[in-house]
N, C-alpha and C. Protein backbone atom coordinates (compact mmCIF):
# COMPACT_ATOMS: atom_id res chain seq x y z
N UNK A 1 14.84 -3.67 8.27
CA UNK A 1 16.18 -4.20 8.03
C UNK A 1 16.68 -4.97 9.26
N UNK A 2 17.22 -6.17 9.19
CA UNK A 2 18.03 -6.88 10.14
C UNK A 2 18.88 -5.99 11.07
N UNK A 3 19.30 -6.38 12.15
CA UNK A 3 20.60 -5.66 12.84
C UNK A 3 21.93 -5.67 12.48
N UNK A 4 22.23 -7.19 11.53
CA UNK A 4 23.69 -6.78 10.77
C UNK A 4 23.44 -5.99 10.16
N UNK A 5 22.95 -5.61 8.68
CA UNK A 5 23.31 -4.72 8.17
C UNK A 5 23.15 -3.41 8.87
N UNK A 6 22.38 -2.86 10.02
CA UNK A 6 22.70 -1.81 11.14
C UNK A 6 23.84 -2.12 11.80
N UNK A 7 24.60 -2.94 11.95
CA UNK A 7 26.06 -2.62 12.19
C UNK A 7 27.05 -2.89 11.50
N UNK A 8 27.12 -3.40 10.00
CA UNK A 8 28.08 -2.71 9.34
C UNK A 8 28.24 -1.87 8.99
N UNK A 9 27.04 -1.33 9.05
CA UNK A 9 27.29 0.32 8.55
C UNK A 9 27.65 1.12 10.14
N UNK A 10 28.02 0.47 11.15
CA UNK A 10 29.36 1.14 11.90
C UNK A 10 30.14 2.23 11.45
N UNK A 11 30.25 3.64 11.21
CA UNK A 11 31.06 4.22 10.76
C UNK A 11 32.53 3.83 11.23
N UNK A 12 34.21 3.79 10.73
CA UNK A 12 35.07 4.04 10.84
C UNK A 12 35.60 4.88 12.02
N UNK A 13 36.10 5.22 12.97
CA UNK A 13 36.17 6.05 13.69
C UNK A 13 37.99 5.74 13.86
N UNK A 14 38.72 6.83 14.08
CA UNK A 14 39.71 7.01 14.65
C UNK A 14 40.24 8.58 15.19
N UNK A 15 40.61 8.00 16.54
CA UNK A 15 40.78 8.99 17.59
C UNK A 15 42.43 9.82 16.93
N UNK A 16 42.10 11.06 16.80
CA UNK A 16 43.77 11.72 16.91
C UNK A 16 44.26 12.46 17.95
N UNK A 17 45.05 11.99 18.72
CA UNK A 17 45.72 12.77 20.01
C UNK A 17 47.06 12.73 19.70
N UNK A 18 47.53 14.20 20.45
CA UNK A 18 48.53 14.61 20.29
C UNK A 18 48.83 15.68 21.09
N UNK A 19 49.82 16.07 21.28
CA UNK A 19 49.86 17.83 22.69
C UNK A 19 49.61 18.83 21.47
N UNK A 20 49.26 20.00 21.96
CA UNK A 20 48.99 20.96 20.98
C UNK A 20 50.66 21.08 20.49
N UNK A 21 50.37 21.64 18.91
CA UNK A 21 51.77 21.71 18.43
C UNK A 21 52.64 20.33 18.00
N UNK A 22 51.53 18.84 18.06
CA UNK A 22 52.24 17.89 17.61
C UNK A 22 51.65 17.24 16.13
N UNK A 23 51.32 18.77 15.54
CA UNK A 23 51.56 18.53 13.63
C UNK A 23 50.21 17.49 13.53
N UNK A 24 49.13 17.11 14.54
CA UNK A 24 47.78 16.75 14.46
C UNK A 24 47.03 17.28 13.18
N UNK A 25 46.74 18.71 13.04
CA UNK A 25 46.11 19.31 12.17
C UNK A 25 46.76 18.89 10.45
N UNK A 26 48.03 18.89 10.50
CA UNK A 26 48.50 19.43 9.46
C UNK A 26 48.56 17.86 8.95
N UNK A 27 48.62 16.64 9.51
CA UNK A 27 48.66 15.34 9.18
C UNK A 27 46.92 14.53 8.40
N UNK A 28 46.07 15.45 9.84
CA UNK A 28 45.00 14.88 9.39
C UNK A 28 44.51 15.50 7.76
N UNK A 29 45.17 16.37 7.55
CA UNK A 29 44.62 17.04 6.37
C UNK A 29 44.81 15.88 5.03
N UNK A 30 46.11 15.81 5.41
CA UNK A 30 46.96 14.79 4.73
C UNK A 30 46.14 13.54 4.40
N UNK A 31 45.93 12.60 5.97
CA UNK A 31 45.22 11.97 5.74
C UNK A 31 43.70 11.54 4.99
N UNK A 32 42.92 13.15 4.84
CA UNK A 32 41.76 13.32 4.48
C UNK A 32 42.11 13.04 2.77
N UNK A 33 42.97 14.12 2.12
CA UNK A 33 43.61 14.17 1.06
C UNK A 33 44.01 12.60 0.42
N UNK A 34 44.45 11.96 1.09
CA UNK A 34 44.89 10.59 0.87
C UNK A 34 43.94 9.39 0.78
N UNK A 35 43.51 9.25 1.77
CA UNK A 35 42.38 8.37 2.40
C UNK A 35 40.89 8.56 2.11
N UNK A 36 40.53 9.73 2.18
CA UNK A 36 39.24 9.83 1.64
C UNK A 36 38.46 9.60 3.37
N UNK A 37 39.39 10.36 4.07
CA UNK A 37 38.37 10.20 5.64
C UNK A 37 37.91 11.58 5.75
N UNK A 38 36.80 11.59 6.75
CA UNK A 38 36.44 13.22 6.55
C UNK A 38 37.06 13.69 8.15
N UNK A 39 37.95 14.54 8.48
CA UNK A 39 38.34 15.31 9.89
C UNK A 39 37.04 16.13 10.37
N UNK A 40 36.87 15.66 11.96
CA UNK A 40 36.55 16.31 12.89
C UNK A 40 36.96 16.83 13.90
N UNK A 41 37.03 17.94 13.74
CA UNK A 41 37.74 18.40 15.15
C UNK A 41 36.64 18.66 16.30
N UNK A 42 36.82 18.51 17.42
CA UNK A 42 35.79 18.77 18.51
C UNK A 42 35.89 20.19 18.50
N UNK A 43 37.11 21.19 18.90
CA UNK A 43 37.37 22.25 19.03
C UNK A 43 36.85 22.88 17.89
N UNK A 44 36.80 22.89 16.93
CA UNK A 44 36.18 24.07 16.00
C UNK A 44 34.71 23.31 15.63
N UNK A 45 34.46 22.37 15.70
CA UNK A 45 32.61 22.24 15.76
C UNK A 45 31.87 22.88 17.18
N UNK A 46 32.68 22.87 18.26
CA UNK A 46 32.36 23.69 19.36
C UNK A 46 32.08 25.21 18.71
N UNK A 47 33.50 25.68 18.04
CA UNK A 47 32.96 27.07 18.11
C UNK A 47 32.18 27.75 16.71
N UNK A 48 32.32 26.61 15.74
CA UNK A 48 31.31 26.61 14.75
C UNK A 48 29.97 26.79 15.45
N UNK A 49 29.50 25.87 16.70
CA UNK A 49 28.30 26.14 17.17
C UNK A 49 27.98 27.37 18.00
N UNK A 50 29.17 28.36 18.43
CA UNK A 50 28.90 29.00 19.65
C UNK A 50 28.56 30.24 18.29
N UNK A 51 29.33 30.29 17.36
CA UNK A 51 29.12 31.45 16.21
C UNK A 51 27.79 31.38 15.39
N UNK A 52 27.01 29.94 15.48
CA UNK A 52 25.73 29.32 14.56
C UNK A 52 24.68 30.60 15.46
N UNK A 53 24.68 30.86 16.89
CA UNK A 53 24.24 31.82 17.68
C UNK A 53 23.10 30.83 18.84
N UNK A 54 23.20 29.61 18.38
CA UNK A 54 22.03 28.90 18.90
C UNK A 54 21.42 28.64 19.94
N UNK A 55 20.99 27.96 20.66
CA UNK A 55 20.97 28.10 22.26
C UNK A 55 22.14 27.08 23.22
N UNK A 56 22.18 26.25 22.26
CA UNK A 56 23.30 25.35 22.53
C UNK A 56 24.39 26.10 22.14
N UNK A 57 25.12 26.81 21.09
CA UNK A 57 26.22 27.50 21.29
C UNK A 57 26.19 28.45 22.12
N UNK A 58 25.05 29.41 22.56
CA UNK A 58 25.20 30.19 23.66
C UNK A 58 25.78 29.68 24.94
N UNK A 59 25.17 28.40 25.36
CA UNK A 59 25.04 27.76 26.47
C UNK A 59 26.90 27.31 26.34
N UNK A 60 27.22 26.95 25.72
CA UNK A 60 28.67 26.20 25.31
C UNK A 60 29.65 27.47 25.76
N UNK A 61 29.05 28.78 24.68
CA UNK A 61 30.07 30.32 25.27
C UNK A 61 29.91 29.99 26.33
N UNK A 62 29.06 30.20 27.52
CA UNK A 62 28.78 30.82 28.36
C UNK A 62 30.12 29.70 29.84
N UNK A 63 29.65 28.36 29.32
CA UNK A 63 30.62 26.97 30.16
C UNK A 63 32.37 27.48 29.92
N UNK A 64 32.29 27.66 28.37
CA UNK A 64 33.68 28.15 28.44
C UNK A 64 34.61 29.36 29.00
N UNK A 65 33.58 30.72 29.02
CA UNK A 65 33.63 31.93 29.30
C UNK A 65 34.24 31.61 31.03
N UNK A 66 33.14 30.63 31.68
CA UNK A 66 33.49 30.57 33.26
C UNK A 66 34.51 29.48 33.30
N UNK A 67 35.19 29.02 32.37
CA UNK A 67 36.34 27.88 32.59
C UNK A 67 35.86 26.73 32.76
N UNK A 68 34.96 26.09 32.60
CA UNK A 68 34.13 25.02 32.61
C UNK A 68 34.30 24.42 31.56
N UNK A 69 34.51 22.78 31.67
CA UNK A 69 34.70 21.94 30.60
C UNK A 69 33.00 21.55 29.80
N UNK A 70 33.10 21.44 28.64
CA UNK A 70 31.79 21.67 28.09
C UNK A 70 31.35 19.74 28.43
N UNK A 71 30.54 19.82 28.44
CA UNK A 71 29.24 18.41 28.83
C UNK A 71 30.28 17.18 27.37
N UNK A 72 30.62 16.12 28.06
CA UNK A 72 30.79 14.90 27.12
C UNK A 72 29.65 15.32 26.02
N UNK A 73 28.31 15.14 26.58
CA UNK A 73 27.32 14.40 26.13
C UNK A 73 27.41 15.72 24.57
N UNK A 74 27.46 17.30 25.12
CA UNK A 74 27.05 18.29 24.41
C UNK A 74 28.06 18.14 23.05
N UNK A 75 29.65 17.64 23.24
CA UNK A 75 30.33 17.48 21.92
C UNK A 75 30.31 16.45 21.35
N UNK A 76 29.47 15.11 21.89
CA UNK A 76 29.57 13.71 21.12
C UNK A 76 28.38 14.62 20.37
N UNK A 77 27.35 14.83 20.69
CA UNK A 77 25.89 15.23 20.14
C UNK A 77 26.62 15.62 18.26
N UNK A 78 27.53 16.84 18.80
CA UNK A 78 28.13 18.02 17.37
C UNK A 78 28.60 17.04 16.68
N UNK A 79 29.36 15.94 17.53
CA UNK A 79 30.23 15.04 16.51
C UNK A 79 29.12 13.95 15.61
N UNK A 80 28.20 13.27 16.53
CA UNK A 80 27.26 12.86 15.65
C UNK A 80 26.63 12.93 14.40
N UNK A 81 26.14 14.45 14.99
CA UNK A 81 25.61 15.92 13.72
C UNK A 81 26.21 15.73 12.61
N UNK A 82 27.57 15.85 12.79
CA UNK A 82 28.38 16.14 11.71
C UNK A 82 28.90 15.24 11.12
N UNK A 83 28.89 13.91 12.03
CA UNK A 83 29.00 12.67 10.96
C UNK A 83 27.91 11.62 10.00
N UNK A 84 27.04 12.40 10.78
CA UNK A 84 25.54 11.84 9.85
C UNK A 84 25.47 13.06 8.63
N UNK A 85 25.75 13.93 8.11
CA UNK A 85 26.14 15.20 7.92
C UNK A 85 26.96 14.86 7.02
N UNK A 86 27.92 14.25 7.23
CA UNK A 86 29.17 14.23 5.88
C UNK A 86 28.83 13.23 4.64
N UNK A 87 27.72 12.50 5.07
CA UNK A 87 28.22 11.33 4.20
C UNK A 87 28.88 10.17 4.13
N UNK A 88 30.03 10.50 4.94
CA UNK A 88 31.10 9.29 4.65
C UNK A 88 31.29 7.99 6.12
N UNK A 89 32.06 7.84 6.06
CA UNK A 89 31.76 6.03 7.05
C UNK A 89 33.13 6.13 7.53
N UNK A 90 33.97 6.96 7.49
CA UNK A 90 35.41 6.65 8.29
C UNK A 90 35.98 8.54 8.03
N UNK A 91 36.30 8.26 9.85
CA UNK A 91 36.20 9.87 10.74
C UNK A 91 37.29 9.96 11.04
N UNK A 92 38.06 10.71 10.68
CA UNK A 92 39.00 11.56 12.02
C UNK A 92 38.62 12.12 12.80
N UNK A 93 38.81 11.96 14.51
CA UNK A 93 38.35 12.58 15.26
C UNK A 93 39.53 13.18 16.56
N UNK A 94 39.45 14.90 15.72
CA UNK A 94 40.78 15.29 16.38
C UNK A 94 40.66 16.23 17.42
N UNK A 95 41.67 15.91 18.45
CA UNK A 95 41.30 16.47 20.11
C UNK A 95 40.60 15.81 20.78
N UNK A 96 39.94 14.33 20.62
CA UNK A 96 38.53 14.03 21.65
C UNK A 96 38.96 12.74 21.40
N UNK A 97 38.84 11.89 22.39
CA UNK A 97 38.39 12.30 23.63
C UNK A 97 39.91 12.49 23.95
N UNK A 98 39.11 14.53 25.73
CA UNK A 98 40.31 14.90 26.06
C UNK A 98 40.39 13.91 27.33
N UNK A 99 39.43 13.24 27.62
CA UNK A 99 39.79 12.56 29.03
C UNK A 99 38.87 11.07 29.07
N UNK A 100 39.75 10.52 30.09
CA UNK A 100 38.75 9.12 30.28
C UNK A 100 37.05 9.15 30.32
N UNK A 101 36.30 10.41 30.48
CA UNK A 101 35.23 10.58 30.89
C UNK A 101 34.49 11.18 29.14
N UNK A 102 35.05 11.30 28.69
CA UNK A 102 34.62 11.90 27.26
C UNK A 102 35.02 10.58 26.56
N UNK A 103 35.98 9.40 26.60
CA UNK A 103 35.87 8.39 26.35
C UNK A 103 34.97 7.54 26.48
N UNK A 104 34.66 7.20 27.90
CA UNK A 104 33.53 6.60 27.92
C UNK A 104 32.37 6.75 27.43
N UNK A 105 32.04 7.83 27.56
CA UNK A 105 31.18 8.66 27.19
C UNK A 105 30.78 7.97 25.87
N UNK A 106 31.72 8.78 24.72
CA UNK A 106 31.42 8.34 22.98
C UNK A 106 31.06 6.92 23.30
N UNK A 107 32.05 6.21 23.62
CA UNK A 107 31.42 4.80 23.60
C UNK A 107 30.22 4.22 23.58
N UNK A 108 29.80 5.10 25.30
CA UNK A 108 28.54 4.67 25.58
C UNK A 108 27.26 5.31 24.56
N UNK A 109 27.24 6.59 24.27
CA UNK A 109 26.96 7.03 23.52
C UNK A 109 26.37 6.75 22.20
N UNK A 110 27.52 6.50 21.49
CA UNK A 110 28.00 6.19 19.90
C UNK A 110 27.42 4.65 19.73
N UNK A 111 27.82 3.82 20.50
CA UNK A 111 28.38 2.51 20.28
C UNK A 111 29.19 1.97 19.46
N UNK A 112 30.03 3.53 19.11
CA UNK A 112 30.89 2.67 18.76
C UNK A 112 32.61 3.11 19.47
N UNK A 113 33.52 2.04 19.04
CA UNK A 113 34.54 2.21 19.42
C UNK A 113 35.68 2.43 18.37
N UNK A 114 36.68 3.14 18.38
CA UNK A 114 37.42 3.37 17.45
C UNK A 114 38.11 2.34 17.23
N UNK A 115 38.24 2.71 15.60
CA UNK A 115 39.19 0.84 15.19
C UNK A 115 40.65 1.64 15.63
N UNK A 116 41.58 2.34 15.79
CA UNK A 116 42.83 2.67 16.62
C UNK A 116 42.84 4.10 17.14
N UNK A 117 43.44 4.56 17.90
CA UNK A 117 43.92 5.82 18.34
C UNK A 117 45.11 6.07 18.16
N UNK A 118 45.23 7.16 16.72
CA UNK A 118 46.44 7.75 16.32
C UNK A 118 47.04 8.87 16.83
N UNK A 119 48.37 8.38 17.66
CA UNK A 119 48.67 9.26 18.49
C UNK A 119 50.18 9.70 18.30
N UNK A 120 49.99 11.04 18.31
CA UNK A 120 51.51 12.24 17.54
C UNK A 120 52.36 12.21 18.91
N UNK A 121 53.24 11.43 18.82
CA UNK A 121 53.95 11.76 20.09
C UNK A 121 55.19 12.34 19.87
N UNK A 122 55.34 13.40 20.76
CA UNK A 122 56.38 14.83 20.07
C UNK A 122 56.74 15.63 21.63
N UNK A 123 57.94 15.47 21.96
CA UNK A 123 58.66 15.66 22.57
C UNK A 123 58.48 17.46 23.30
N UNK A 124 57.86 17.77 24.47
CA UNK A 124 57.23 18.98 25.08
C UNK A 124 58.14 20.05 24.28
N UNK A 125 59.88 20.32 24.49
CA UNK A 125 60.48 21.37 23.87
C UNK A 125 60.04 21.15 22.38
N UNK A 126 59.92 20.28 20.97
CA UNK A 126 59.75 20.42 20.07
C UNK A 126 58.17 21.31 19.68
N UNK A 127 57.08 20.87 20.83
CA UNK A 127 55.81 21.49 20.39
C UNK A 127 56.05 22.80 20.93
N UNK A 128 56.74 23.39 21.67
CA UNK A 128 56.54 24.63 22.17
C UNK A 128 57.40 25.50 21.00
N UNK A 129 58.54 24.85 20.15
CA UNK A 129 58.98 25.62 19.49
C UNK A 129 58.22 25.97 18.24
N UNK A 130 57.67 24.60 18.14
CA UNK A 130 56.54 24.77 16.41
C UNK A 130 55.45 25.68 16.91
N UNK A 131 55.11 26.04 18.37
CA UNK A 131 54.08 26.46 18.94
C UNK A 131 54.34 28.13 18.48
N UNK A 132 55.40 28.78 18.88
CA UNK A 132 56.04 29.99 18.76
C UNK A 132 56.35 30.40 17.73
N UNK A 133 56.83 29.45 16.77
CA UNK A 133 57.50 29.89 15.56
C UNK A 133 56.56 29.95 14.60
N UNK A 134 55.09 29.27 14.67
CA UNK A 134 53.82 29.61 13.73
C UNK A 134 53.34 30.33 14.10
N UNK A 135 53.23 31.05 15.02
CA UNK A 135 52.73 32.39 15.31
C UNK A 135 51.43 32.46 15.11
N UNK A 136 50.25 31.94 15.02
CA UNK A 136 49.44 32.46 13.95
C UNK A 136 48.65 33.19 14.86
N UNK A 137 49.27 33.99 15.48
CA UNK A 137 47.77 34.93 15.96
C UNK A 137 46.91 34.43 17.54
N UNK A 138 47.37 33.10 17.19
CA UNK A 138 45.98 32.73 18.31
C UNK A 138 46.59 33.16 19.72
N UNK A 139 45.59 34.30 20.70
CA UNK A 139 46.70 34.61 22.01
C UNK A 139 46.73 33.56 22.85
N UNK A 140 46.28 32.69 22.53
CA UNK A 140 47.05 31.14 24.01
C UNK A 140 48.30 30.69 23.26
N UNK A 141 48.77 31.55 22.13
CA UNK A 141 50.25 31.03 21.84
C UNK A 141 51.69 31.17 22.70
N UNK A 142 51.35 31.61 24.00
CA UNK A 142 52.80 32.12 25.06
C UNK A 142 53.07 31.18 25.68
N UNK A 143 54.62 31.07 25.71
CA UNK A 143 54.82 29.66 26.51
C UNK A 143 54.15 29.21 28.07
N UNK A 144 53.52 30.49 29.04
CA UNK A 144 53.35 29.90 29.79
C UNK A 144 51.25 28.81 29.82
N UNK A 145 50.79 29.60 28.82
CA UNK A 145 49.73 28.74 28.22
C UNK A 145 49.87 27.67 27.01
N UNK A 146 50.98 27.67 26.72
CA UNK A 146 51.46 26.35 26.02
C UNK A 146 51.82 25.26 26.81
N UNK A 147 52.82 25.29 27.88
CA UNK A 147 52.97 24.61 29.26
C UNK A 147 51.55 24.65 29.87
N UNK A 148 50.53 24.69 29.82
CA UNK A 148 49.54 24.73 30.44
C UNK A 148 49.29 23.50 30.20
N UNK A 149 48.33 24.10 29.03
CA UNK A 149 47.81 23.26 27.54
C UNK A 149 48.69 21.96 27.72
N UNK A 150 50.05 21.64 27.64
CA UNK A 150 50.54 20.73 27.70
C UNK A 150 50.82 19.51 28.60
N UNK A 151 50.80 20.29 29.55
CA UNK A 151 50.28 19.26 31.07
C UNK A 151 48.61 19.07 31.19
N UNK A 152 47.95 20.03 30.73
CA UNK A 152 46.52 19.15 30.84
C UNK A 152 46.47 17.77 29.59
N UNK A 153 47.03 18.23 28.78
CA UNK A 153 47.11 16.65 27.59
C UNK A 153 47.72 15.68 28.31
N UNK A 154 48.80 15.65 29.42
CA UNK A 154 49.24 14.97 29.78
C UNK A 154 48.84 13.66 31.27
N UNK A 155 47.79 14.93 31.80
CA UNK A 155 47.03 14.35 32.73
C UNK A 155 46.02 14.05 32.01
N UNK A 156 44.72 14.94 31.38
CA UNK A 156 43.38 14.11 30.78
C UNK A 156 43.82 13.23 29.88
N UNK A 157 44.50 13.34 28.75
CA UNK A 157 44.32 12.71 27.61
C UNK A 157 45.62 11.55 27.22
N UNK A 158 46.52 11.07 28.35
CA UNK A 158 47.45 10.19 28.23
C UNK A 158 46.65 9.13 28.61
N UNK A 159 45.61 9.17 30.08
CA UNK A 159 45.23 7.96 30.09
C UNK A 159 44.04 7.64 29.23
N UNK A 160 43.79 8.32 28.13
CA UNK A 160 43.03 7.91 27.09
C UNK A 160 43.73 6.59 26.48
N UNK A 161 45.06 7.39 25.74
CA UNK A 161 46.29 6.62 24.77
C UNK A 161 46.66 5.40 25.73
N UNK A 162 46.51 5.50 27.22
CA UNK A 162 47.35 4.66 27.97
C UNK A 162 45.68 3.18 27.23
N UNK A 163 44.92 3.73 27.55
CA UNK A 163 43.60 2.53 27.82
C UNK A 163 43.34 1.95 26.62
N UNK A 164 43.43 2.53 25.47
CA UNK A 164 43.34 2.10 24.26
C UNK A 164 44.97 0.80 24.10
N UNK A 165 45.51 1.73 24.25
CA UNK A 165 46.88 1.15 24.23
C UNK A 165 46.83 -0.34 24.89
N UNK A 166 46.46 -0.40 25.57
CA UNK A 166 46.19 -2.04 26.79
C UNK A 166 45.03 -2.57 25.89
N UNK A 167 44.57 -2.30 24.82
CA UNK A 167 43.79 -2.93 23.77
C UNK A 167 44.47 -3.52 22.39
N UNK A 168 45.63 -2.50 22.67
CA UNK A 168 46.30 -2.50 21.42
C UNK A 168 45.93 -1.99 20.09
N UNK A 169 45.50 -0.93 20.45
CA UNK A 169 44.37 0.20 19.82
C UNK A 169 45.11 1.70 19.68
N UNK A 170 46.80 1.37 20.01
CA UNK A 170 47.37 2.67 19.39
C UNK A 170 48.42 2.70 18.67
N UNK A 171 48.07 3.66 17.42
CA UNK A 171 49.13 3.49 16.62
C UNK A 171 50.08 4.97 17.16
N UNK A 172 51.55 4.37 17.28
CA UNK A 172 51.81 6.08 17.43
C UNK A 172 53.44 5.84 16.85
N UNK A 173 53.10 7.48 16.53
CA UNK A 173 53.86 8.15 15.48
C UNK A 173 54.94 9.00 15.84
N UNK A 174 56.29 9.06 16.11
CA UNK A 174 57.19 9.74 16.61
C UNK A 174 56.81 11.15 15.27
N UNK A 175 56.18 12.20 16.19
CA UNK A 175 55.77 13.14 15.59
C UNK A 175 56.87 14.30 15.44
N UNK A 176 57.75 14.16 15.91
CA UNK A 176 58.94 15.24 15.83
C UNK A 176 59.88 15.37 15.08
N UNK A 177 59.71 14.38 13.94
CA UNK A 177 60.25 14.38 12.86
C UNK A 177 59.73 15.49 11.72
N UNK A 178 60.37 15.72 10.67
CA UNK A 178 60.29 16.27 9.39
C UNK A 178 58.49 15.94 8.76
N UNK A 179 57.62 17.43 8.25
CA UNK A 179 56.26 16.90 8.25
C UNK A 179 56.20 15.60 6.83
N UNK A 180 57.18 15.70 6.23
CA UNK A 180 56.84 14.41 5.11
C UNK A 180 57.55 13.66 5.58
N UNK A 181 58.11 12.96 6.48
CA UNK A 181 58.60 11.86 7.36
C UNK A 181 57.70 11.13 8.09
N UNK A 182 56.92 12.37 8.89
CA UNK A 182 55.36 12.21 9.83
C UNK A 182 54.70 11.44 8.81
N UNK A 183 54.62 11.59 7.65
CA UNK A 183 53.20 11.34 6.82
C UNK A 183 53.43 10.12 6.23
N UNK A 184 54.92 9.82 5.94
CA UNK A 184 55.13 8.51 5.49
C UNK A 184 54.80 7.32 7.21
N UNK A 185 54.97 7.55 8.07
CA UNK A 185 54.62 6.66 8.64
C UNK A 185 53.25 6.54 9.27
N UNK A 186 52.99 7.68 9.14
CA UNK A 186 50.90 7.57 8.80
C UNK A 186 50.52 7.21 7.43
N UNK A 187 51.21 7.17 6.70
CA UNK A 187 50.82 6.18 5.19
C UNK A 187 50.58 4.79 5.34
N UNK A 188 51.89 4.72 6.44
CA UNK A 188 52.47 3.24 6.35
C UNK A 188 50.96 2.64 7.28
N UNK A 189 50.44 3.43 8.17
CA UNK A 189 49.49 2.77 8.91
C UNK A 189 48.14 2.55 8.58
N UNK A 190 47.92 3.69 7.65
CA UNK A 190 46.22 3.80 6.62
C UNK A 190 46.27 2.83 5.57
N UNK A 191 47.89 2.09 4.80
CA UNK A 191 47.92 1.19 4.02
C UNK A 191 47.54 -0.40 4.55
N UNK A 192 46.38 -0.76 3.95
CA UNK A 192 45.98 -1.98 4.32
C UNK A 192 47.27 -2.64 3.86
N UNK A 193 47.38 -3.50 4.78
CA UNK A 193 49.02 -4.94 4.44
C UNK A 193 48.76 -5.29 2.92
N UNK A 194 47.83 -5.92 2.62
CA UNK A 194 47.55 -6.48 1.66
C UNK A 194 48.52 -5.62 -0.26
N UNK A 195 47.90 -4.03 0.30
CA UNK A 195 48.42 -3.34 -1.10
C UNK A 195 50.11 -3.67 -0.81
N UNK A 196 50.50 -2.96 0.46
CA UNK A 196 51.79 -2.98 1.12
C UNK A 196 52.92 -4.39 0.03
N UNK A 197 52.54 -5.42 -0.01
CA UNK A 197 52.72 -6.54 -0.47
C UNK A 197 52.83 -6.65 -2.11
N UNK A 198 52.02 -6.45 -2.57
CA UNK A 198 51.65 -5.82 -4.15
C UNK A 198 52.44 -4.60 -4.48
N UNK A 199 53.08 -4.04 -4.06
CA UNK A 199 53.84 -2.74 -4.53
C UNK A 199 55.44 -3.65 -4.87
């Protein structure tokens, strides 16, 4: 086969960032539901792998156990996996990249680059309250590991949004609104112009 048709078949890719607690999860679902994209999260294909028992999820426990950020290379690999794996040609990819170096990375990696980075931007007191008030169990739910969590998004993963952004590669979403408010203006952005016009 030629090399165009090896790169239109480019999968779809779009990045979702957001601070923990900025309604990421609960949008992309939405989006999947709507759109017909399949969600990846980095964070639970990580621990999908550390539970598979493998040597690579051992190795992954073991980076996390000592506070160690796991290898670019080891979560593009899962994300790969799992997008050759689904079937489909257009990804949500939520939590990743957490830093300029896991950016590059996919890039270099992948070859490919995301067509935008959809980004939940939601005001630190609003995520700490949705943080508390869902309760669900998980123990990094206390405000002083929510403030953690929230300044590391702010140092690794702003100058992600910042670099894309100087591309003009981010769409973002005042996430602190009402969750069917959120979703109408992530509608408004998954709607090609064209239907937009026709309605």
């Amino acid at each position: 086969m030629g090399t165009v048709s090896d790169a239109e078949k480019k999968p779809a890719v779009i990045f979702v960032l957001g601070g923990p607690g900025s309604g990421k999860g609960t949008q992309c679902a939405n989006v999947v539901e709507h759109f017909g994209y399949t969600h990846l999260s980095a964070g639970d294909l990580l621990r999908a792998e550390i539970k598979s028992g493998s040597e690579n999820g051992t190795m992954i426990q073991n980076m996390i156990k000592e506070g160690k950020i796991v290898p670019s290379e080891v979560t593009i690999k899962l994300l790969q996996k799992a997008m050759q794996e689904s079937g489909n040609d257009k990804f949500l990819i939520d939590g990743f990249p957490r830093n300029e170096e896991n950016r590059a990375a996919f890039e270099a990696v992948t070859k490919i680059e995301p067509a935008f980075v959809l980004f939940f931007n939601c005001p630190e007191e609003e995520m700490e309250r949705r943080i508390l008030s869902r309760n669900q169990g998980r123990e990094d739910d206390n405000i002083e590991t929510i403030r953690k969590r929230f300044n590391v998004f702010l140092e690794s993963s702003l100058p992600v949004v910042e670099y894309y952004g100087s591309k003009g590669k981010v769409r973002k979403v005042d996430a602190a609104k009402s969750v069917e408010e959120v979703f109408e203006a992530v509608k408004a952005i998954f709607t090609p112009k064209e239907e937009k016009v026709a309605v």
